[in-house]
N, C-alpha and C. Protein backbone atom coordinates (compact mmCIF):
# COMPACT_ATOMS: atom_id res chain seq x y z
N UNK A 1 0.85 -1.16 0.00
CA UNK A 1 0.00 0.00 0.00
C UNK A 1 0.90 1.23 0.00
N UNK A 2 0.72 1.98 -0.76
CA UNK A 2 1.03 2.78 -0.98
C UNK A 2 0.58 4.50 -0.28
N UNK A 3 1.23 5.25 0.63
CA UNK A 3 0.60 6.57 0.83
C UNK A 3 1.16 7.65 -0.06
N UNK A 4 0.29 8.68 -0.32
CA UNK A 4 0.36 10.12 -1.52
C UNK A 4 1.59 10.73 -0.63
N UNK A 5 2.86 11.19 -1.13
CA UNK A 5 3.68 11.77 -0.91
C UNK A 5 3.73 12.93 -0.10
N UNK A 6 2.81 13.86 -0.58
CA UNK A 6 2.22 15.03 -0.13
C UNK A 6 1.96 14.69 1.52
N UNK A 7 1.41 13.54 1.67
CA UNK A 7 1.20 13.67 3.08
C UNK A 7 2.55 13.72 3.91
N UNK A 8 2.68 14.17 5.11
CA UNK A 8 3.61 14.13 6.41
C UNK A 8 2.78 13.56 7.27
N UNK A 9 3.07 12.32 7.33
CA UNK A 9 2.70 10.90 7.80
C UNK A 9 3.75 11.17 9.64
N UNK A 10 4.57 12.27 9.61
CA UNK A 10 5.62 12.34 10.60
C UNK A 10 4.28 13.51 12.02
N UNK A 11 4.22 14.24 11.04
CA UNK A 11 2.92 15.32 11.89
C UNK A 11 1.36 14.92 12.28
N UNK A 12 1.20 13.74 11.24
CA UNK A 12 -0.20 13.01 10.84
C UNK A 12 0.18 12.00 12.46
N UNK A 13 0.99 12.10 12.88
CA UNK A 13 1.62 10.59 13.88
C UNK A 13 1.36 11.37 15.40
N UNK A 14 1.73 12.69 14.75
CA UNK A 14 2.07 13.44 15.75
C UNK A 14 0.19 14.49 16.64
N UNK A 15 -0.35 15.01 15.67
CA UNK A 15 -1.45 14.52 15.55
C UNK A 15 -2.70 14.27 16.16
N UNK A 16 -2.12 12.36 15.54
CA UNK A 16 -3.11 11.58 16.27
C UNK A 16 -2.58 10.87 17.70
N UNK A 17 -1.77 11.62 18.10
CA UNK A 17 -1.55 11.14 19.94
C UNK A 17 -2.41 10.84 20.69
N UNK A 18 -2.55 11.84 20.84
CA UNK A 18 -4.23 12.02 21.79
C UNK A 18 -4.77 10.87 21.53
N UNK A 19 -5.14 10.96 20.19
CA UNK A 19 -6.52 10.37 20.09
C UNK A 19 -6.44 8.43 19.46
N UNK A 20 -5.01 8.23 19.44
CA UNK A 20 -4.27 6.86 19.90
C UNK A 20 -3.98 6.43 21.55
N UNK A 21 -4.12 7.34 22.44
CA UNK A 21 -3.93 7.29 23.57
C UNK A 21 -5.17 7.01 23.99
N UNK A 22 -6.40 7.33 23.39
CA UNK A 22 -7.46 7.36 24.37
C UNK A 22 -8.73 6.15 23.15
N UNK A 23 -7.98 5.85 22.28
CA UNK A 23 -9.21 4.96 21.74
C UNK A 23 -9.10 3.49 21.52
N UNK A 24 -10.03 2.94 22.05
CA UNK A 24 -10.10 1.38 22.16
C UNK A 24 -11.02 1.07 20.92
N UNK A 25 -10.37 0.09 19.98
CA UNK A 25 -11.66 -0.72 19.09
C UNK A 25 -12.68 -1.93 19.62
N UNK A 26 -13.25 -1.57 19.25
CA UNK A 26 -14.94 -2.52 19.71
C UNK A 26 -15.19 -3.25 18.60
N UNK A 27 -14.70 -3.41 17.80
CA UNK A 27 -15.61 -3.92 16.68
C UNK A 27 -15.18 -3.81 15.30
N UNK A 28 -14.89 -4.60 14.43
CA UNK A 28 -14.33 -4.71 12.80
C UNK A 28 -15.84 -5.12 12.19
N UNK A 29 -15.95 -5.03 10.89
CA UNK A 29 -16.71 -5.68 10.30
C UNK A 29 -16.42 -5.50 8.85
N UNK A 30 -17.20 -6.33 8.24
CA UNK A 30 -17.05 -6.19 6.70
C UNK A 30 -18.26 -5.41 6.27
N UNK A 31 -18.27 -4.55 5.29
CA UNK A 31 -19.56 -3.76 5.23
C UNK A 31 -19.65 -3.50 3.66
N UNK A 32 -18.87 -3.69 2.75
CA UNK A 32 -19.14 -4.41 1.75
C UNK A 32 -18.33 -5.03 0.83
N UNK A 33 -18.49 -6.13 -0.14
CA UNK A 33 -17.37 -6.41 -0.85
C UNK A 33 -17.71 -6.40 -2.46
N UNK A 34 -16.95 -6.65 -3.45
CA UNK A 34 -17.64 -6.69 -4.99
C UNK A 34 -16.24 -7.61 -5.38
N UNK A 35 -16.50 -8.87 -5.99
CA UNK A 35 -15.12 -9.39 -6.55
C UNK A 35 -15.99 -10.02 -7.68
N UNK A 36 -14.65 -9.76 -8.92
CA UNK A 36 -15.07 -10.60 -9.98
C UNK A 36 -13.75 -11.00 -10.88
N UNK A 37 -13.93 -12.03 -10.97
CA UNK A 37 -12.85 -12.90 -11.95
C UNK A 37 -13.17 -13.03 -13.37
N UNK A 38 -12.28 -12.13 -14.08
CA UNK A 38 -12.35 -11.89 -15.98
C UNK A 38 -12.17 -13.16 -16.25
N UNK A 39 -10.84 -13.88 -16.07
CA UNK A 39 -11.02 -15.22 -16.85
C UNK A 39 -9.78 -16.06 -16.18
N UNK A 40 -9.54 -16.87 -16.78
CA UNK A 40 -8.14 -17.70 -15.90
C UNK A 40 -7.03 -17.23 -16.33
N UNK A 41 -6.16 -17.18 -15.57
CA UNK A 41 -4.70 -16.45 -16.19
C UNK A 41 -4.00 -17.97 -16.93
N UNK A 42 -2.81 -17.18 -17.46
CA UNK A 42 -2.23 -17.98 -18.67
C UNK A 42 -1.24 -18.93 -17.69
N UNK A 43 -1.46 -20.69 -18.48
CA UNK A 43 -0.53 -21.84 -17.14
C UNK A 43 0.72 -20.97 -17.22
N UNK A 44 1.26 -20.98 -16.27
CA UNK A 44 2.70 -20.57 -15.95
C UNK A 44 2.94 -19.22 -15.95
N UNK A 45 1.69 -18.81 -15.76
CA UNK A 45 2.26 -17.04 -16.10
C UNK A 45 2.38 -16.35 -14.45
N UNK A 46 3.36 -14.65 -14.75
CA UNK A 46 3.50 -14.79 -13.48
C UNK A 46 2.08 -13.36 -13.13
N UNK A 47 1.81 -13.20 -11.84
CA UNK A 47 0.81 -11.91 -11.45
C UNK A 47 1.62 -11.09 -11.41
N UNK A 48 0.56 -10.03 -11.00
CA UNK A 48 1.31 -8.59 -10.68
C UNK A 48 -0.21 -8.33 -9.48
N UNK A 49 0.15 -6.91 -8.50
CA UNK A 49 -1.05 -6.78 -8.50
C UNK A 49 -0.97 -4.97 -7.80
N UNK A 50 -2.05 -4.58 -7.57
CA UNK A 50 -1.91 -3.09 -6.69
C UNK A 50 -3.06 -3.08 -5.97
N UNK A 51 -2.78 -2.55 -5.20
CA UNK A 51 -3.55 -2.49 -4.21
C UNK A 51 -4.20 -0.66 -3.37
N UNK A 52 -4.90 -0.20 -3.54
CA UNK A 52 -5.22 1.04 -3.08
C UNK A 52 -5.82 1.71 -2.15
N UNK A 53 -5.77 2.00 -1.33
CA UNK A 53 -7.07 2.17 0.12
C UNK A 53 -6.96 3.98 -0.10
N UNK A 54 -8.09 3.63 0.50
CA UNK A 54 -9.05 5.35 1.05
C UNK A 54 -10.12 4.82 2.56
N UNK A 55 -9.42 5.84 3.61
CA UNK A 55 -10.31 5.87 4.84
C UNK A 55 -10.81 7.32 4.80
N UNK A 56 -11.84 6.78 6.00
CA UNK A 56 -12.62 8.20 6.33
C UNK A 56 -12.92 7.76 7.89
N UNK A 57 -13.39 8.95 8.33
CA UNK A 57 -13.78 8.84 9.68
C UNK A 57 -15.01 9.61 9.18
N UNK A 58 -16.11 8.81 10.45
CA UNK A 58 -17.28 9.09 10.70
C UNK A 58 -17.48 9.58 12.42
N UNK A 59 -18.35 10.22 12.89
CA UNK A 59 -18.64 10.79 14.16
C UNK A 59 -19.13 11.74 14.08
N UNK A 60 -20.66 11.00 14.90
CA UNK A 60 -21.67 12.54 15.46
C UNK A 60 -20.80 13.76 16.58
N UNK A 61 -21.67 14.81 16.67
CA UNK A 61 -20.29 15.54 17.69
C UNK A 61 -21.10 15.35 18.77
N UNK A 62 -19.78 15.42 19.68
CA UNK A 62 -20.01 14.84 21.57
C UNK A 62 -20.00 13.56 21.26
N UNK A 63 -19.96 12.72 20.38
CA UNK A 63 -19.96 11.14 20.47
C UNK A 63 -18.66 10.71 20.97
N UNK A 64 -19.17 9.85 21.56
CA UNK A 64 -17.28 9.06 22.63
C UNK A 64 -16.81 7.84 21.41
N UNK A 65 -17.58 7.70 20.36
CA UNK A 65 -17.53 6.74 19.56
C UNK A 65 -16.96 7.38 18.26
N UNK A 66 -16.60 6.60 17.37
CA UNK A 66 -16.34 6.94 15.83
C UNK A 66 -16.10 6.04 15.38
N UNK A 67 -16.46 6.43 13.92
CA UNK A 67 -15.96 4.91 13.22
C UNK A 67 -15.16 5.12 11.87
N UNK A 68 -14.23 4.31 11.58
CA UNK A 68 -13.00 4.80 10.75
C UNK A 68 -13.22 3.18 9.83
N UNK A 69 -13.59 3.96 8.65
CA UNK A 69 -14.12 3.24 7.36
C UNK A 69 -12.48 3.31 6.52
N UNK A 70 -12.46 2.05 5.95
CA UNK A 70 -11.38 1.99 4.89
C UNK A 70 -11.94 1.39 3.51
N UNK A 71 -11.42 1.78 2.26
CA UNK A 71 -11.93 0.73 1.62
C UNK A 71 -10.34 0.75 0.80
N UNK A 72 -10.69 -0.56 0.36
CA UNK A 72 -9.83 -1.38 -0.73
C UNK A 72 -9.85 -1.81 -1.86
N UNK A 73 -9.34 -1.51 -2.89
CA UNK A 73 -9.27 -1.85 -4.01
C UNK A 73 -7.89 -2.83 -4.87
N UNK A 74 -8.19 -3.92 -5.43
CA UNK A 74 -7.28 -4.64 -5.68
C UNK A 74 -7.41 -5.31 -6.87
N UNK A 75 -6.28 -4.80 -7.92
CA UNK A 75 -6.41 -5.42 -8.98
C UNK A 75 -5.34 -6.29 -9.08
N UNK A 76 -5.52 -7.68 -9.67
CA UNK A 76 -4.80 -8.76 -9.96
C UNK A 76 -4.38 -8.95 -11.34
N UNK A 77 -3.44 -8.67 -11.88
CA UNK A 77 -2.87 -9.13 -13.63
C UNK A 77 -2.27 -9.73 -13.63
N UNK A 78 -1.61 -10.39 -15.12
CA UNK A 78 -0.97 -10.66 -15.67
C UNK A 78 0.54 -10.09 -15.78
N UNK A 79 1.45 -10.80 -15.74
CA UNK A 79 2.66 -9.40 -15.65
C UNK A 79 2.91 -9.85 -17.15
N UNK A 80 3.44 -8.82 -17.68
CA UNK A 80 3.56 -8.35 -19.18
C UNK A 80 5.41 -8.77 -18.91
N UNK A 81 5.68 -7.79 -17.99
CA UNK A 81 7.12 -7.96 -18.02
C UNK A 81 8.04 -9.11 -16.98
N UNK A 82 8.48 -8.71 -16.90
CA UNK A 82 10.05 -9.84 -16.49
C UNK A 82 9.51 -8.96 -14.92
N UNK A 83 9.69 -10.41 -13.80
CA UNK A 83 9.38 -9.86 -12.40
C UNK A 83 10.05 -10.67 -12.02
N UNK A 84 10.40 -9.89 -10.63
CA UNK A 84 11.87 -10.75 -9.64
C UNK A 84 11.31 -11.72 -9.08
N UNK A 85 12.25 -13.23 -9.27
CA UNK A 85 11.82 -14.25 -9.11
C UNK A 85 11.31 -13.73 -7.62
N UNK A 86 10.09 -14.54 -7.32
CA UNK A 86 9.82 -14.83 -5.54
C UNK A 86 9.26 -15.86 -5.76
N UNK A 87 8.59 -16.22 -4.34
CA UNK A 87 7.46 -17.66 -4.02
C UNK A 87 6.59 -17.14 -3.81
N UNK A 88 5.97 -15.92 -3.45
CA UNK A 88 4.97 -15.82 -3.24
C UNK A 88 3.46 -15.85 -4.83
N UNK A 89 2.75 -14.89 -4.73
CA UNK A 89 1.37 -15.17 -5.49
C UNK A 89 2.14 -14.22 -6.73
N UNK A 90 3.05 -12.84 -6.47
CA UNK A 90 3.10 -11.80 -7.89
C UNK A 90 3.80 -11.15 -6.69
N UNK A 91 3.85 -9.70 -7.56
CA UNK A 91 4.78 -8.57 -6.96
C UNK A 91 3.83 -7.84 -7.24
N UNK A 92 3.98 -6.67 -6.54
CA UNK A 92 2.88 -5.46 -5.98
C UNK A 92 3.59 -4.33 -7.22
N UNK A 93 2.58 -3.93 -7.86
CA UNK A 93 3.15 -2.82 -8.92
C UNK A 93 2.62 -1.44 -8.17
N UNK A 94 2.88 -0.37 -8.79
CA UNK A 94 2.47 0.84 -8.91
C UNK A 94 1.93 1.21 -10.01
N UNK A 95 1.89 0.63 -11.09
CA UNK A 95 1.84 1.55 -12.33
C UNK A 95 -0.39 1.78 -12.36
N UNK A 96 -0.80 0.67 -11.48
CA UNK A 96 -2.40 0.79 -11.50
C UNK A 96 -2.50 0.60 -13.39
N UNK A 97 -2.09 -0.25 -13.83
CA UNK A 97 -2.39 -0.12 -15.42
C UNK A 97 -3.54 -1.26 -15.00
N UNK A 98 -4.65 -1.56 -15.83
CA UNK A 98 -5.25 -2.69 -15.33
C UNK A 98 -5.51 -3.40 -16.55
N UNK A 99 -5.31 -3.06 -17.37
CA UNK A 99 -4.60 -3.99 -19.20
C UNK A 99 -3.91 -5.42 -18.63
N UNK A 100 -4.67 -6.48 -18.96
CA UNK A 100 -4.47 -8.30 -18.30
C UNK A 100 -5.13 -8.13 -17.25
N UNK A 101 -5.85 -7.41 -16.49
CA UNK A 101 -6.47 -7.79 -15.56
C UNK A 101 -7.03 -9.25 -15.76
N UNK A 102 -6.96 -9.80 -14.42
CA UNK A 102 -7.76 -11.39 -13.69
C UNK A 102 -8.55 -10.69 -13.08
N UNK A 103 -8.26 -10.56 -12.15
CA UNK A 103 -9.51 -9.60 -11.28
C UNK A 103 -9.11 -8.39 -10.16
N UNK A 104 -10.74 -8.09 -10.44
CA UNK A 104 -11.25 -6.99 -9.79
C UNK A 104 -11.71 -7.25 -7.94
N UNK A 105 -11.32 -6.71 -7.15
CA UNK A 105 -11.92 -6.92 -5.95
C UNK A 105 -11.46 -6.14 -4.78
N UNK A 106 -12.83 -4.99 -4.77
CA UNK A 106 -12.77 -4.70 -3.91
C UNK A 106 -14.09 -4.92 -2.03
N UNK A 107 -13.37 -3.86 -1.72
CA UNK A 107 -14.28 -4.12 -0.20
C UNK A 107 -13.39 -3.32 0.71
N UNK A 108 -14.42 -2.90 1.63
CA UNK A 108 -14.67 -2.14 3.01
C UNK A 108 -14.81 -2.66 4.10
N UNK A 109 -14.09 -2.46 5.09
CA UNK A 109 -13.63 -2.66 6.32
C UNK A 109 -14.49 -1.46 7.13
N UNK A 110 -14.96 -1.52 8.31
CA UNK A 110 -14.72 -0.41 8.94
C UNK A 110 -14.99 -1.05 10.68
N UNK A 111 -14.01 0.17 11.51
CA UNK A 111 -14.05 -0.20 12.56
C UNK A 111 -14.33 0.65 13.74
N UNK A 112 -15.13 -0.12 14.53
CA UNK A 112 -16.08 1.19 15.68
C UNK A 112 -15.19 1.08 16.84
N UNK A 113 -14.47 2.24 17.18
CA UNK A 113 -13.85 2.18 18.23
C UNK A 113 -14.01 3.80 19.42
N UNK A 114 -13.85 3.50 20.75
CA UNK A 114 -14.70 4.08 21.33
C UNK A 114 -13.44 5.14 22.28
N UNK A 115 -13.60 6.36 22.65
CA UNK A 115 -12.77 7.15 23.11
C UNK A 115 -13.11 7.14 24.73
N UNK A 116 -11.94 6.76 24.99
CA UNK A 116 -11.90 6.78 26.85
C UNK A 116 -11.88 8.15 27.18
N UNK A 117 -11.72 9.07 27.27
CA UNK A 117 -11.23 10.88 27.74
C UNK A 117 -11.21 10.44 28.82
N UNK A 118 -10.27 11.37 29.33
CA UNK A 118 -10.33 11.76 30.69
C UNK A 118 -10.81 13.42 31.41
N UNK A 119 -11.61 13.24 32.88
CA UNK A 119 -11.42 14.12 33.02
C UNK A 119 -10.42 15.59 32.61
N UNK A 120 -11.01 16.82 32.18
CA UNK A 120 -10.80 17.84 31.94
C UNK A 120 -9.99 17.90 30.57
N UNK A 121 -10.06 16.65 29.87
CA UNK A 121 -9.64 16.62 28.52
C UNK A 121 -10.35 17.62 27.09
N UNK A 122 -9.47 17.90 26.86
CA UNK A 122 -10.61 18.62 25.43
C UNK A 122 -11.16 17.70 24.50
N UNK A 123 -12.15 17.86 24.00
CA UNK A 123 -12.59 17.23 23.32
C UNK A 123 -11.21 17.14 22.00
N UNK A 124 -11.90 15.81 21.44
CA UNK A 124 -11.39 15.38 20.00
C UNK A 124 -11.75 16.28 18.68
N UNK A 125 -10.90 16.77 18.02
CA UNK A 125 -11.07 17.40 16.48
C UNK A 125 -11.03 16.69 15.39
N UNK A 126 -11.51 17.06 14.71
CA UNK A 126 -11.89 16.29 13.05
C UNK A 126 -10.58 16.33 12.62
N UNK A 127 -9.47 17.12 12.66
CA UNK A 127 -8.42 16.91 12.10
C UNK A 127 -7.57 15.81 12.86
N UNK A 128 -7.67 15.41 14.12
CA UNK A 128 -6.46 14.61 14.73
C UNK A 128 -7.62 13.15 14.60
N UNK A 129 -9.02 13.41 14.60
CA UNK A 129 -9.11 11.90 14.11
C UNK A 129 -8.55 11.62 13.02
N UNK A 130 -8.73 12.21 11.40
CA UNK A 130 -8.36 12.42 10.39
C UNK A 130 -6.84 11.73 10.49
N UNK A 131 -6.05 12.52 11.33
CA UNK A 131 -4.76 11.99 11.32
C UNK A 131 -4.71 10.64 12.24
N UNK A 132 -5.52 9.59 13.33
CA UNK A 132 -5.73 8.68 13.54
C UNK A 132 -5.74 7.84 12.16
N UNK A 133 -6.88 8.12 11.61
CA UNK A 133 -6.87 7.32 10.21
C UNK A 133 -5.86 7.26 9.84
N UNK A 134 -5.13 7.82 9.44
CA UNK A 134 -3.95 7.89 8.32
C UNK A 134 -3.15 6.77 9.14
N UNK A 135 -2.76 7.06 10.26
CA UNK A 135 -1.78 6.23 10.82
C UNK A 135 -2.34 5.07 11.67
N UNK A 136 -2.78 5.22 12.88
CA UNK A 136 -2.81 4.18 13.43
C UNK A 136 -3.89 3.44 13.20
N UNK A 137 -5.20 4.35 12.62
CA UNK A 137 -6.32 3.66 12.29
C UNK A 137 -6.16 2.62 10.91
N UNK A 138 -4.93 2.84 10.06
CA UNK A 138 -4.95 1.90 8.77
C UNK A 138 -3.74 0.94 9.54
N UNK A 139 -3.50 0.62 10.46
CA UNK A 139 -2.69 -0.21 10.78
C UNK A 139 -3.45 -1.13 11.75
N UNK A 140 -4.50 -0.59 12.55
CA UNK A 140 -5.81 -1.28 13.20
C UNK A 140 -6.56 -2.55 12.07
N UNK A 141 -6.71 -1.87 10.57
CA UNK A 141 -7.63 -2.49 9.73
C UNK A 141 -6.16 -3.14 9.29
N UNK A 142 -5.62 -3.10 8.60
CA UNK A 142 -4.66 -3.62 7.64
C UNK A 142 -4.86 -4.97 7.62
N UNK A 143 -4.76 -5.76 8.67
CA UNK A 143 -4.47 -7.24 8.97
C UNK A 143 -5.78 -7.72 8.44
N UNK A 144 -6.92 -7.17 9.12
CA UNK A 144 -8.06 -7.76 8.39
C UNK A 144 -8.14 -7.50 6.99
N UNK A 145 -7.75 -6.52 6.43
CA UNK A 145 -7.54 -6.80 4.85
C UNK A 145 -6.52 -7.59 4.12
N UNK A 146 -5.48 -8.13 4.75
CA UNK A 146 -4.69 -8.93 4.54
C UNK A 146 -4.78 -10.32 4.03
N UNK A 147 -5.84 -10.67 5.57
CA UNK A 147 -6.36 -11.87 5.91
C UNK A 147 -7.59 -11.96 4.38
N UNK A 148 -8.32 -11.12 4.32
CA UNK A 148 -9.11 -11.37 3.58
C UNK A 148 -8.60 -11.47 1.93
N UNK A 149 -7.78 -10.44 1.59
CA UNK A 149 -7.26 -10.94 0.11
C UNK A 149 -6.62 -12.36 0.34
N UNK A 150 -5.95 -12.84 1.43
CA UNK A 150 -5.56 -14.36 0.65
C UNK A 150 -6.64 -14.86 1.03
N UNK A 151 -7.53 -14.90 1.76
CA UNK A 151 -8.80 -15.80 1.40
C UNK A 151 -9.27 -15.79 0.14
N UNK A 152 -9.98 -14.28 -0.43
CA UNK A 152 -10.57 -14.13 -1.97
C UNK A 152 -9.49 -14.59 -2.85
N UNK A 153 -7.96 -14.41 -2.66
CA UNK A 153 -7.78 -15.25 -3.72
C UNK A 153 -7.74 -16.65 -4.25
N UNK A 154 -7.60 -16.83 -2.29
CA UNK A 154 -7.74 -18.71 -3.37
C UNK A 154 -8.88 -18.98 -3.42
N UNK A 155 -9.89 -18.29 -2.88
CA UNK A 155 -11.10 -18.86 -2.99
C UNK A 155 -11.54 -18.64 -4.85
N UNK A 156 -10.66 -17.82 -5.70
CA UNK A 156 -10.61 -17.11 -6.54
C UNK A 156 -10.09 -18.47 -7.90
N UNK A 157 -9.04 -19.16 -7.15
CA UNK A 157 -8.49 -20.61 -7.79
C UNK A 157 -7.17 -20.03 -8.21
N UNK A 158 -6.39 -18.50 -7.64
CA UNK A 158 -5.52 -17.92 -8.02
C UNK A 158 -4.86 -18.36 -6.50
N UNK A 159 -3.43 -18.09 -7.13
CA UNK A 159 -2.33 -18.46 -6.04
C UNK A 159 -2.75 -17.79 -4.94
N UNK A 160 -2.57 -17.98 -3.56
CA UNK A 160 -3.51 -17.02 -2.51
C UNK A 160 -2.78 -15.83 -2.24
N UNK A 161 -2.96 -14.62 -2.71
CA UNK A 161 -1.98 -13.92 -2.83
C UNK A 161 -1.56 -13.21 -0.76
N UNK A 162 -0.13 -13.08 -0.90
CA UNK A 162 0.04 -12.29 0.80
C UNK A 162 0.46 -11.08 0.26
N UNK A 163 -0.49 -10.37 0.79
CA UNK A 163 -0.06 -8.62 0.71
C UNK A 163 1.31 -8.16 1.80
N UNK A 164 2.02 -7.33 1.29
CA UNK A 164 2.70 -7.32 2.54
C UNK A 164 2.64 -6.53 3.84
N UNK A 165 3.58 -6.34 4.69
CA UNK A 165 3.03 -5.46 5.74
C UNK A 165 2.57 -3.84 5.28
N UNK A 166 1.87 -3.26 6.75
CA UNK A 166 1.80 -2.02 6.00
C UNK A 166 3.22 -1.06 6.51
N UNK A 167 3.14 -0.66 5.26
CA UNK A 167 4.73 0.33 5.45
C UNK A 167 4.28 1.85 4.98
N UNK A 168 4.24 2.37 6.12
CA UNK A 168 3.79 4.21 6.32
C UNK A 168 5.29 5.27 6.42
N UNK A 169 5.59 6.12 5.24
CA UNK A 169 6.96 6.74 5.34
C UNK A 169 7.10 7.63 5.96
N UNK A 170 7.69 7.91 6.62
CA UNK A 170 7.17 9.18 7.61
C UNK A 170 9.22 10.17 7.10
N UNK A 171 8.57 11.28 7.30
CA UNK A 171 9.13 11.96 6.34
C UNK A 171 9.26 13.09 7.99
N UNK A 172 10.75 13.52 8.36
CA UNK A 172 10.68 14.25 9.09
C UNK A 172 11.41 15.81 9.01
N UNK A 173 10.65 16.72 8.87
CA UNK A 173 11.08 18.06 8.57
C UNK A 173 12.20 18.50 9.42
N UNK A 174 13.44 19.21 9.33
CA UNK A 174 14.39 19.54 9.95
C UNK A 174 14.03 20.94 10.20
């Protein structure tokens, strides 16, 4: 997975302190999925694949609750070109070309997790949940999206693909 450059993932960390300090998850779920398989890939050929997320946070105001929605998008191809031998299912591209696509599949995660405060605390802002998401809230979901692409893929009859960890760059201003 990939994060937009533009972000400072270092301040986004910084942030969401607070509001990593004070929130417990209650609850994952799946809330929707769409997968579809174009056709069988070629015997012996190797994958490629990319993978894309977008979260959001949700919360009424004064709510001790929120809920931090991710979704996922994952396309599976054909690799056209020469890819470094591994064992695993393909190698993770960037280029998002989706020309040989196998398949399409995405789906949404989201997870309800609930804010402890403490006495004489200020309330929570839309921007430091915001920055929860970015960081610790896509590292909360990650695993369950993990878990679930190698399920859909073999359930798919494709090698079961393992996404790898999530890797967030944090970029620190001097």
């Amino acid at each position: 997975m990939k994060v937009p450059d533009d972000i400072d993932l270092y301040a986004a960390q910084q942030a969401a302190a607070r509001v990593a300090a004070r929130a417990e998850i209650r609850d994952v779920r799946l809330f929707g999925s769409s997968v579809e398989l174009d056709h069988f890939p070629t015997t012996g050929s190797r994958l490629k694949w990319s993978l894309d997320t977008d979260v959001a946070v949700e919360r009424e105001e004064d709510d001790s609750a929120f809920i931090l929605r991710s979704r996922y998008s994952l396309v599976v191809a054909e690799a056209t070109e020469v890819l470094p031998d591994t064992d695993d299912a393909g190698a993770e591209t960037d280029d998002g070309d989706d020309e040989g696509s196998i398949a399409d599949i995405s789906f949404e995660f989201a997870a309800l997790f609930h804010l402890e405060m403490r006495d004489g605390d200020d309330p929570v802002n839309d921007a430091e949940l915001q920055a929860f998401a970015f960081t610790t809230g896509q590292f909360a979901l990650y695993p369950f999206a993990r878990e679930y692409v190698y399920d859909v893929t073999g359930r798919l009859g494709l090698p079961p693909l393992t996404v790898g960890v999530l890797q967030l760059p944090v970029r620190r201003d001097s």
